[in-house]
N, C-alpha and C. Protein backbone atom coordinates (compact mmCIF):
# COMPACT_ATOMS: atom_id res chain seq x y z
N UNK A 1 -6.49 -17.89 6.09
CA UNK A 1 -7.55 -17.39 6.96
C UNK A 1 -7.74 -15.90 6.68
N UNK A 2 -8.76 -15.54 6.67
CA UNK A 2 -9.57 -14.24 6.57
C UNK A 2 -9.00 -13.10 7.68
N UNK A 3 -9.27 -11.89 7.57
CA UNK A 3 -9.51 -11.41 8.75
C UNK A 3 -10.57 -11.82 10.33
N UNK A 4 -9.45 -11.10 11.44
CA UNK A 4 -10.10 -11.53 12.51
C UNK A 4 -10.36 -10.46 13.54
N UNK A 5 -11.78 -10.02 13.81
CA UNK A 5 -12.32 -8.92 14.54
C UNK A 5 -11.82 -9.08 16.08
N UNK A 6 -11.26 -8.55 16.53
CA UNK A 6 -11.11 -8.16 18.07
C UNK A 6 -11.19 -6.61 18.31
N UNK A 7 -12.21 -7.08 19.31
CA UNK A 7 -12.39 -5.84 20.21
C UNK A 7 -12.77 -4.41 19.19
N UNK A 8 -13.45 -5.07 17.95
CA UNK A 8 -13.72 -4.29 16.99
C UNK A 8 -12.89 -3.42 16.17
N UNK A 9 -11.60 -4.28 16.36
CA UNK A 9 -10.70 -3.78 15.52
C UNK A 9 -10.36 -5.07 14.62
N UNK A 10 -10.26 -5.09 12.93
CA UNK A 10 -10.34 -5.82 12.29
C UNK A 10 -8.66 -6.03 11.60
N UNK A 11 -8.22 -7.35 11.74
CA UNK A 11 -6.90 -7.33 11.19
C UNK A 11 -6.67 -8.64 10.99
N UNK A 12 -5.82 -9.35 10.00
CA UNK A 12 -4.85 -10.51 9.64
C UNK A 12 -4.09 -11.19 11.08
N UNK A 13 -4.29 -12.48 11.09
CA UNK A 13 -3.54 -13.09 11.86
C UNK A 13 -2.00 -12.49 12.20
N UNK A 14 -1.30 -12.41 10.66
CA UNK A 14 0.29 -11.92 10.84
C UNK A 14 0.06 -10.31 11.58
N UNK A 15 -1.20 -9.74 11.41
CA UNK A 15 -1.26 -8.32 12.51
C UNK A 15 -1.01 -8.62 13.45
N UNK A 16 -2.00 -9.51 13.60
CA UNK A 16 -2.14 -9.60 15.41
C UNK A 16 -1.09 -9.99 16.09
N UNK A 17 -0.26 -11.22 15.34
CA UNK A 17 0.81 -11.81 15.82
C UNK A 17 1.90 -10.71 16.39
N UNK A 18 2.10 -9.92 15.26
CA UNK A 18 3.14 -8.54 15.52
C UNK A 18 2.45 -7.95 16.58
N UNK A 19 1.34 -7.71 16.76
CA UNK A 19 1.24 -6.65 17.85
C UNK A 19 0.94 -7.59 18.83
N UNK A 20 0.75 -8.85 19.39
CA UNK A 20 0.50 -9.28 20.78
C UNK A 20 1.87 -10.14 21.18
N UNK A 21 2.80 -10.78 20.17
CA UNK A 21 3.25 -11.75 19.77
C UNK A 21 2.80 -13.16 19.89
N UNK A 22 1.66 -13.31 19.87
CA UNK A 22 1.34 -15.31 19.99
C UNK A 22 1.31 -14.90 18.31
N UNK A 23 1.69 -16.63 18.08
CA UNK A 23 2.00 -17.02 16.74
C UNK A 23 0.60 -16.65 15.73
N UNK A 24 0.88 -16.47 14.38
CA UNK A 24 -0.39 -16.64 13.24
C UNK A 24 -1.30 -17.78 13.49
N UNK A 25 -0.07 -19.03 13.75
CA UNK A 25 -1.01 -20.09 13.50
C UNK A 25 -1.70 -20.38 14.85
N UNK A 26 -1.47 -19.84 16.00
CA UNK A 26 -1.83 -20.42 17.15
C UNK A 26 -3.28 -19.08 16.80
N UNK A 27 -3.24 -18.46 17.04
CA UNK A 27 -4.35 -17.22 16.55
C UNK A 27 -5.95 -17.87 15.24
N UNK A 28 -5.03 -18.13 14.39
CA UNK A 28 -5.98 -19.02 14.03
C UNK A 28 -6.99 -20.25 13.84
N UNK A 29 -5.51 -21.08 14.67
CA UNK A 29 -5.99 -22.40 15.56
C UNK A 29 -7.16 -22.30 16.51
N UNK A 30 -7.05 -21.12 17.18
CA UNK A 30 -8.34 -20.60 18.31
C UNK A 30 -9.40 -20.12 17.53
N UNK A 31 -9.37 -19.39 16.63
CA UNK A 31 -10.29 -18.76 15.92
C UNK A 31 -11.19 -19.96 15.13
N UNK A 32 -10.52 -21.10 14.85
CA UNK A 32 -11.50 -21.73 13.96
C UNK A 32 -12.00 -22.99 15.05
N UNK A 33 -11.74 -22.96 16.30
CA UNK A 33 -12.32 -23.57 17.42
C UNK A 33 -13.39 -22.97 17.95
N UNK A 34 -13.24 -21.67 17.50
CA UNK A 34 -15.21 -20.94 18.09
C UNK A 34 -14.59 -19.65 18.98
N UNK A 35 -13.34 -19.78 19.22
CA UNK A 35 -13.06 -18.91 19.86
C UNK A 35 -12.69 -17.23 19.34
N UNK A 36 -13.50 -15.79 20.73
CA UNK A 36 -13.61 -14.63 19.72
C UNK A 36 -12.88 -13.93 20.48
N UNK A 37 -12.66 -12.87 20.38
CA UNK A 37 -12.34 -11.80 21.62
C UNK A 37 -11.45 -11.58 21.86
N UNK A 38 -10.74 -11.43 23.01
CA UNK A 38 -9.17 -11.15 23.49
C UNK A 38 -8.30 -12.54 23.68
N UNK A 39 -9.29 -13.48 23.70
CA UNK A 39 -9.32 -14.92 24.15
C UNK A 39 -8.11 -15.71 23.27
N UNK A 40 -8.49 -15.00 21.82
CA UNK A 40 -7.30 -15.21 20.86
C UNK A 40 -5.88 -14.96 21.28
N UNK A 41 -5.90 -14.12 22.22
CA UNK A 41 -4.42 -13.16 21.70
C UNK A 41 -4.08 -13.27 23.49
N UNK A 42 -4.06 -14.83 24.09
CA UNK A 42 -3.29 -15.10 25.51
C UNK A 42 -2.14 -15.73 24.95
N UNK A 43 -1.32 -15.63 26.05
CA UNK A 43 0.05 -16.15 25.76
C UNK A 43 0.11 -17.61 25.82
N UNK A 44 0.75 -18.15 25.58
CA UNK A 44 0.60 -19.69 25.88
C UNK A 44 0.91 -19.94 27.02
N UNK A 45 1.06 -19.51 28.16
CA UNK A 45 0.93 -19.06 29.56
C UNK A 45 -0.09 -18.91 30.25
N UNK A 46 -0.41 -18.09 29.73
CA UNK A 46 -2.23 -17.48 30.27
C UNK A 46 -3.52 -18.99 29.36
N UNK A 47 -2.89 -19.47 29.24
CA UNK A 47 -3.87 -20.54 28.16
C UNK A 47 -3.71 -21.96 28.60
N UNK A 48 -2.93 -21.83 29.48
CA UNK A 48 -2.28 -23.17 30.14
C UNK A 48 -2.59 -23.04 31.85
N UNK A 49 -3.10 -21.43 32.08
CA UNK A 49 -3.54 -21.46 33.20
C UNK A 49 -4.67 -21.78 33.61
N UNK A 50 -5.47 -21.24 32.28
CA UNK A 50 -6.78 -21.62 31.83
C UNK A 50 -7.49 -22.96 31.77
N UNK A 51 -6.58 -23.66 31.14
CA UNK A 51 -6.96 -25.31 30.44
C UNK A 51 -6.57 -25.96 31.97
N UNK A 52 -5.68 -25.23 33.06
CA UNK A 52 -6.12 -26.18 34.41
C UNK A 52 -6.94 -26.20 34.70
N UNK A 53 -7.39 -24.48 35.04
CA UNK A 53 -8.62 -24.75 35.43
C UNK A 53 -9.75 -25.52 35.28
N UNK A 54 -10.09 -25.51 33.88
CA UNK A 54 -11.22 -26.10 33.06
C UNK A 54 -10.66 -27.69 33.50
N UNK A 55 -9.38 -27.96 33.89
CA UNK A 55 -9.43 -29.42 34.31
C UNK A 55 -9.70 -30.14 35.19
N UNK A 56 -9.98 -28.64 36.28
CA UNK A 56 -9.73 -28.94 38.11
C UNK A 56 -11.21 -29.47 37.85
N UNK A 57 -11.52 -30.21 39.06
CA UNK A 57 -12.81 -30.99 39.47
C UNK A 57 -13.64 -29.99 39.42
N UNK A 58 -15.10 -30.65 39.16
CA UNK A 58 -16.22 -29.41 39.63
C UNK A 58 -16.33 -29.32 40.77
N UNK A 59 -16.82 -27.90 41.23
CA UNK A 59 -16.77 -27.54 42.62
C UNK A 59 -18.11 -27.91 43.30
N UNK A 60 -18.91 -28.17 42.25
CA UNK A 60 -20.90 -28.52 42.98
C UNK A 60 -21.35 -29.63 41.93
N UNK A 61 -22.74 -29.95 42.39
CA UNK A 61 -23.45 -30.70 41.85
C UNK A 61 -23.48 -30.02 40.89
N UNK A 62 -24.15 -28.90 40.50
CA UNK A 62 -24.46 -28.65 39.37
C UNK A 62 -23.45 -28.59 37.93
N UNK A 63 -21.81 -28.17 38.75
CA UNK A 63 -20.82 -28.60 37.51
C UNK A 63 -21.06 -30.22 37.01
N UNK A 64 -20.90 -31.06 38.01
CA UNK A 64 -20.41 -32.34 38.09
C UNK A 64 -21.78 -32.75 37.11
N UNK A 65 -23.09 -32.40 37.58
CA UNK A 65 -24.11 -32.86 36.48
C UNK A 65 -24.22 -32.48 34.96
N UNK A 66 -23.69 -31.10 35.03
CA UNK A 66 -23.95 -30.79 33.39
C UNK A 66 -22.55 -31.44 32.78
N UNK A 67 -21.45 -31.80 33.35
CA UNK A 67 -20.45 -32.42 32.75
C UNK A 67 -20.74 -33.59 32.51
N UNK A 68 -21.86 -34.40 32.74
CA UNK A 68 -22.65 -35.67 32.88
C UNK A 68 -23.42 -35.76 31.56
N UNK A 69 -24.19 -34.71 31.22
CA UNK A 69 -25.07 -34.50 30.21
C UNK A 69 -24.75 -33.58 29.25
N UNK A 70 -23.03 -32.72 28.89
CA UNK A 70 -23.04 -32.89 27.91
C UNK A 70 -21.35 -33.85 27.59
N UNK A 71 -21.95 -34.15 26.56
CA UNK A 71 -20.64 -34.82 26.11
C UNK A 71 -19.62 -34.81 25.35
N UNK A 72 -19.69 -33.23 24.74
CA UNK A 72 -18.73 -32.74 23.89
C UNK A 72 -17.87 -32.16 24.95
N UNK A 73 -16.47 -31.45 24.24
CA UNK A 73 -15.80 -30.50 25.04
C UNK A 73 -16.21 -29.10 24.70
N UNK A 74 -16.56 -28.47 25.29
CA UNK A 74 -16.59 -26.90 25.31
C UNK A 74 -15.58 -26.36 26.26
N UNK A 75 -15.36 -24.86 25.95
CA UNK A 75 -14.52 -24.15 26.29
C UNK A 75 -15.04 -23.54 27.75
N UNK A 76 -14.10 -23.40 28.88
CA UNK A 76 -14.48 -23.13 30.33
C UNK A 76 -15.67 -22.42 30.08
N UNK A 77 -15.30 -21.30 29.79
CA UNK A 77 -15.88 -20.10 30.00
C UNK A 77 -17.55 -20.20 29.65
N UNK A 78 -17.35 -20.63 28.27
CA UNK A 78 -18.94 -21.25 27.86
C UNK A 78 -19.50 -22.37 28.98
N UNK A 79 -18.94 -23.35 29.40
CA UNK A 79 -19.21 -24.10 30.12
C UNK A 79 -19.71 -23.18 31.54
N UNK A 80 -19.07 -22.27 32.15
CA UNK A 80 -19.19 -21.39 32.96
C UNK A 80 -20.78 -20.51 33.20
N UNK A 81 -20.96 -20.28 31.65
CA UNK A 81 -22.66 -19.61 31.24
C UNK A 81 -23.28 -20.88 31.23
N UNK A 82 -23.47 -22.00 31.24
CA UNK A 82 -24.18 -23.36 31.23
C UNK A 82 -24.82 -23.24 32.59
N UNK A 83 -23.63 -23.30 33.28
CA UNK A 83 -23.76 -23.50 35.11
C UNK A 83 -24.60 -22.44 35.47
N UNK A 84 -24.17 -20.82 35.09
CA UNK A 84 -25.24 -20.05 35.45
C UNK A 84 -26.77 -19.88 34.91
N UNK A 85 -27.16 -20.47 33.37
CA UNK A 85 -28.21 -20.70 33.50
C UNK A 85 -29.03 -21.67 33.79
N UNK A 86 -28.55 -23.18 34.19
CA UNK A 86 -28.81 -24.36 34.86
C UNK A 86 -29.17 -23.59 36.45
N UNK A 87 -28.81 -22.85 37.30
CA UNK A 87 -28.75 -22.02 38.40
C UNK A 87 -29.91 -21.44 38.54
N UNK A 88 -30.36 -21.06 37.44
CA UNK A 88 -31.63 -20.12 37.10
C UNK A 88 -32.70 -21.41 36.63
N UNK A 89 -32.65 -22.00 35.53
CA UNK A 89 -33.56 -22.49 35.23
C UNK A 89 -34.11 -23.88 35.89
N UNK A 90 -32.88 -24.71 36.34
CA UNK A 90 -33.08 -25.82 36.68
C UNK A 90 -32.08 -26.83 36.06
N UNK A 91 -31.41 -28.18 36.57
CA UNK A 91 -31.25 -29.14 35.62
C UNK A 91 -32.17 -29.76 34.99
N UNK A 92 -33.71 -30.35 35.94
CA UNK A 92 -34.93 -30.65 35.15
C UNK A 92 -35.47 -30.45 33.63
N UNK A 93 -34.72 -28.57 33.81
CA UNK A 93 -35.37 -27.80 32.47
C UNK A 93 -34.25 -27.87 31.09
N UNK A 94 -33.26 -27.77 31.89
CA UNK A 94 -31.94 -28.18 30.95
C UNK A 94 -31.62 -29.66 30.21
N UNK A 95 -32.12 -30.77 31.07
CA UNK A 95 -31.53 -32.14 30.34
C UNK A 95 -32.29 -32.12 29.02
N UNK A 96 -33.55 -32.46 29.29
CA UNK A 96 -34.41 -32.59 27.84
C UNK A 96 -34.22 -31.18 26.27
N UNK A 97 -33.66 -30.54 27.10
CA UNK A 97 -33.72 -29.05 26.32
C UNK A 97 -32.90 -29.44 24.76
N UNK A 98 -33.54 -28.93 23.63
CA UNK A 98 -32.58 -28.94 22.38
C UNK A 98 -31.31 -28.16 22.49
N UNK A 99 -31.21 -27.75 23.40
CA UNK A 99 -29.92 -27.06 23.92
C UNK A 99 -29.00 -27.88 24.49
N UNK A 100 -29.33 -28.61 25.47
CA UNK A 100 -28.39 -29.93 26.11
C UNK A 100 -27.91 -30.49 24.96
N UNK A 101 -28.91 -30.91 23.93
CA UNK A 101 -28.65 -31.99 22.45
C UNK A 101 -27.92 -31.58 22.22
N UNK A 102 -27.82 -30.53 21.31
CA UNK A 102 -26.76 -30.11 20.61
C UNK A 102 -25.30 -29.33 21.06
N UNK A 103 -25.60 -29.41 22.17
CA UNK A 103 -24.33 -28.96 22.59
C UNK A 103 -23.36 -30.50 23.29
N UNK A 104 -24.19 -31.60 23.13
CA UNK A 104 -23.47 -32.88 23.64
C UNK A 104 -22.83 -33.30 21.86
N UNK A 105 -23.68 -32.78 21.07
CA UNK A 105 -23.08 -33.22 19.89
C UNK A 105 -22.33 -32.04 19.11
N UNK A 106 -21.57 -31.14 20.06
CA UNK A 106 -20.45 -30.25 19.58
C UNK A 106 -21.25 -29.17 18.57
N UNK A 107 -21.86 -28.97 18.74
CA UNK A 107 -22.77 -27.98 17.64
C UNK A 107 -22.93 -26.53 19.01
N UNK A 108 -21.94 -25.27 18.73
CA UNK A 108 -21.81 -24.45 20.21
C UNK A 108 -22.57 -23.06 19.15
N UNK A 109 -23.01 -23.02 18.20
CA UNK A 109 -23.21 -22.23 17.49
C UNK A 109 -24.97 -22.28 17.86
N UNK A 110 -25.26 -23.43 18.84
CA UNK A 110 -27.06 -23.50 18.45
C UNK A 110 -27.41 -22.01 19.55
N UNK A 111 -26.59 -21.80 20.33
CA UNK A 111 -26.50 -21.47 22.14
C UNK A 111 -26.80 -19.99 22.03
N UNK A 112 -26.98 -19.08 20.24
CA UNK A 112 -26.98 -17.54 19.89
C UNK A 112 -27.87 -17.80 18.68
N UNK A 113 -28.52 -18.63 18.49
CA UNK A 113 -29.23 -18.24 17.22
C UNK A 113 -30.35 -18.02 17.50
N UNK A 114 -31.30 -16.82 17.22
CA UNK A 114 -32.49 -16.28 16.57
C UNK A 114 -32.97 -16.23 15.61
N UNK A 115 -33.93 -16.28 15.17
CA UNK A 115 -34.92 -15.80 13.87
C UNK A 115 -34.61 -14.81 13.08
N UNK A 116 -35.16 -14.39 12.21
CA UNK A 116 -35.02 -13.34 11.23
C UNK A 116 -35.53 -12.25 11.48
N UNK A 117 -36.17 -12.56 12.58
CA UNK A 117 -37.46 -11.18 13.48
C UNK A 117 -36.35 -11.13 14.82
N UNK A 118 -35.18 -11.28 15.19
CA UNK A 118 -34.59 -10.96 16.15
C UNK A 118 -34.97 -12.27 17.69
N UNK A 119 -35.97 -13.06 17.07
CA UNK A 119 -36.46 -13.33 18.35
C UNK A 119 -35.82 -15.09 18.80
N UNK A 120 -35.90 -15.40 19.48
CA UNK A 120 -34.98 -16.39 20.41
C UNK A 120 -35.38 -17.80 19.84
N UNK A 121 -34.77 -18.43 19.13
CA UNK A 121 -35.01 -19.89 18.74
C UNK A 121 -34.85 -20.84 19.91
N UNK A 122 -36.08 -21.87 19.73
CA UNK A 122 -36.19 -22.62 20.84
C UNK A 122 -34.97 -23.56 21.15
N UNK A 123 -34.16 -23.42 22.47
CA UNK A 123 -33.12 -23.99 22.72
C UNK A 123 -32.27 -22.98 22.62
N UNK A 124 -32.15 -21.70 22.48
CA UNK A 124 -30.86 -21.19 22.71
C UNK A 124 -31.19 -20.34 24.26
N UNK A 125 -29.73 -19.51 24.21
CA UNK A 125 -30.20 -19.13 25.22
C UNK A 125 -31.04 -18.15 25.59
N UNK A 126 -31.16 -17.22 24.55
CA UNK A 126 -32.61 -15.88 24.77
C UNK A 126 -34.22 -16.71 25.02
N UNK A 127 -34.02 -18.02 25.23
CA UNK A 127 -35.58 -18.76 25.34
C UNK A 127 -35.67 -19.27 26.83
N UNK A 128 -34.52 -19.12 27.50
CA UNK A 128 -34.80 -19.03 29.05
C UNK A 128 -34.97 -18.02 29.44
N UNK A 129 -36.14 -17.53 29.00
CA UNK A 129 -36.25 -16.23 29.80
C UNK A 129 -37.26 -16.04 31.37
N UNK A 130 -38.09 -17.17 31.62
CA UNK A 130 -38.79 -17.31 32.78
C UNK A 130 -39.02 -18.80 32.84
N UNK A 131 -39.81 -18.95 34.18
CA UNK A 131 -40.43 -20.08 34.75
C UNK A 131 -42.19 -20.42 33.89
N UNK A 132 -41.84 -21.79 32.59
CA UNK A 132 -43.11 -21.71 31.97
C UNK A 132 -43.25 -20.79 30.87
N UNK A 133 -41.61 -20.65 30.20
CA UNK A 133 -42.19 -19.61 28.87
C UNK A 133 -42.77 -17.85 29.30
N UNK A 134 -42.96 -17.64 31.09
CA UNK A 134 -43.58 -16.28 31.27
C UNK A 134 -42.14 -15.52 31.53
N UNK A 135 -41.99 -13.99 30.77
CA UNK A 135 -40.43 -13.32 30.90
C UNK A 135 -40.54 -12.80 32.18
N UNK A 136 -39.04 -13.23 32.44
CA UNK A 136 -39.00 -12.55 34.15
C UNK A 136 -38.25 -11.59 33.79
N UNK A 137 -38.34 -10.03 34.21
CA UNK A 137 -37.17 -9.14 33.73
C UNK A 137 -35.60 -10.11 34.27
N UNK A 138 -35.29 -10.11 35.61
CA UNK A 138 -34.04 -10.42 35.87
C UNK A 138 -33.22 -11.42 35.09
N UNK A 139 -34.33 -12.26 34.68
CA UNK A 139 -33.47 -13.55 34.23
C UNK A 139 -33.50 -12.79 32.88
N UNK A 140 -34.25 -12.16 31.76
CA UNK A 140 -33.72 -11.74 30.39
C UNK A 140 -33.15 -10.76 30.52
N UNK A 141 -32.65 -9.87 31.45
CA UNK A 141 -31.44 -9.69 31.99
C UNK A 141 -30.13 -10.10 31.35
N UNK A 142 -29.92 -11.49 32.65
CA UNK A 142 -29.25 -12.33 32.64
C UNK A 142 -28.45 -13.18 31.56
N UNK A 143 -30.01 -12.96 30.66
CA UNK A 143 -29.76 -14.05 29.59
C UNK A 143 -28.83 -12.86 28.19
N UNK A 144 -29.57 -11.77 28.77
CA UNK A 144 -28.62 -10.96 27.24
C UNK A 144 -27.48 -11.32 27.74
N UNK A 145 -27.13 -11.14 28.96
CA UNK A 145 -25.48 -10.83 29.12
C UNK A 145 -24.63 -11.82 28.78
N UNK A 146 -25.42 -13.14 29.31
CA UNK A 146 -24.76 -14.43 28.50
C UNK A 146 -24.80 -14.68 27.41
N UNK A 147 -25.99 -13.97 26.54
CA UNK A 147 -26.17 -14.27 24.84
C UNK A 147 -24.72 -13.80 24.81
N UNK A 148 -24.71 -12.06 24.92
CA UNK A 148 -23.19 -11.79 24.42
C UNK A 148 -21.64 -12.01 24.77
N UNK A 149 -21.40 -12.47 26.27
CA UNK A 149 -20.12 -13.35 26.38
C UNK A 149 -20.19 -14.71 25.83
N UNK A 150 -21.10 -15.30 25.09
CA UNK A 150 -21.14 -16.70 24.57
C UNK A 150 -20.05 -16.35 23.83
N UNK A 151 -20.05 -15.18 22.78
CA UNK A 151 -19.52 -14.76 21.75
C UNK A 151 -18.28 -14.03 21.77
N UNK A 152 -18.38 -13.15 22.94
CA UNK A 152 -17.06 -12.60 23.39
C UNK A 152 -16.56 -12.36 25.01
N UNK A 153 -16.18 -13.57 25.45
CA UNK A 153 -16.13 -13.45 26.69
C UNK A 153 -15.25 -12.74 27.57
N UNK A 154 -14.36 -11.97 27.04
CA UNK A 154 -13.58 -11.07 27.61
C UNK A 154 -13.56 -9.82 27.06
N UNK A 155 -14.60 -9.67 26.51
CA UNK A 155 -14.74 -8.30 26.29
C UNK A 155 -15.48 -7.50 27.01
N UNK A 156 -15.27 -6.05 27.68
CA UNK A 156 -15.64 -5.49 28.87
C UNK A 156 -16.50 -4.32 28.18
């Protein structure tokens, strides 16, 4: 495995290992699951506190439905930005969405991609930006902040 960027500092698995101590291979095991950020470098402690959570029941309709419609596993946290833009947009607007698709068929990479002009490919998340395609400031807001914890969710 290549180098691995955290927190914009760039280093080798055997780095990281020495300076956080979780293992090379557990570091890279996460890394080639989609996972970026500090997210890498929990203890197997803090990762087991985590994976309850993500096991405990949903707390609303709206968990319990999008766990309905998609059918891959994703990681809490991503699952977490689902719920908040289902909140905003609707489930209505979410089931049919090329976004629901591909994220039931494990494809978590569709959820940040744009164009070559910067601008929001249909189905990710920079394309919920209002009610009807019209931009609401709050919600593209909203939506940067989730574009960028898609990618690094514990980074502050």
């Amino acid at each position: 495995m290549g180098k691995i960027t955290i927190n914009g500092e760039t280093k080798s698995a055997p780095e990281w290992e020495a300076q956080s101590g979780v293992p090379a291979d557990t570091i890279n095991q996460r890394h080639s699951l989609g996972y970026v950020g500090d997210i890498l470098l929990l203890s197997k402690r803090e990762w087991r506190l985590m994976d309850a959570l993500a096991d405990a029941e949903p707390r609303d309709d709206y968990e319990r439905n999008i766990r309905k419609m998609i059918k891959a596993e994703i990681p809490q946290f991503r699952f977490d930005i689902i719920v908040e833009l289902c909140r905003d947009v609707g489930l209505g607007v979410f089931k049919p969405s090329p976004m629901r698709r591909n994220l039931s068929r494990g494809i978590q990479r569709c959820v940040t991609l744009v164009n070559t002009q910067g601008l929001p490919v249909a189905g990710g998340l920079l394309s919920f930006y209002g009610p009807k395609g019209i931009p609401r400031g709050s919600w593209m807001v909203r939506r940067a902040d989730q574009f960028r914890r898609w990618g690094t969710p514990y980074e502050k």
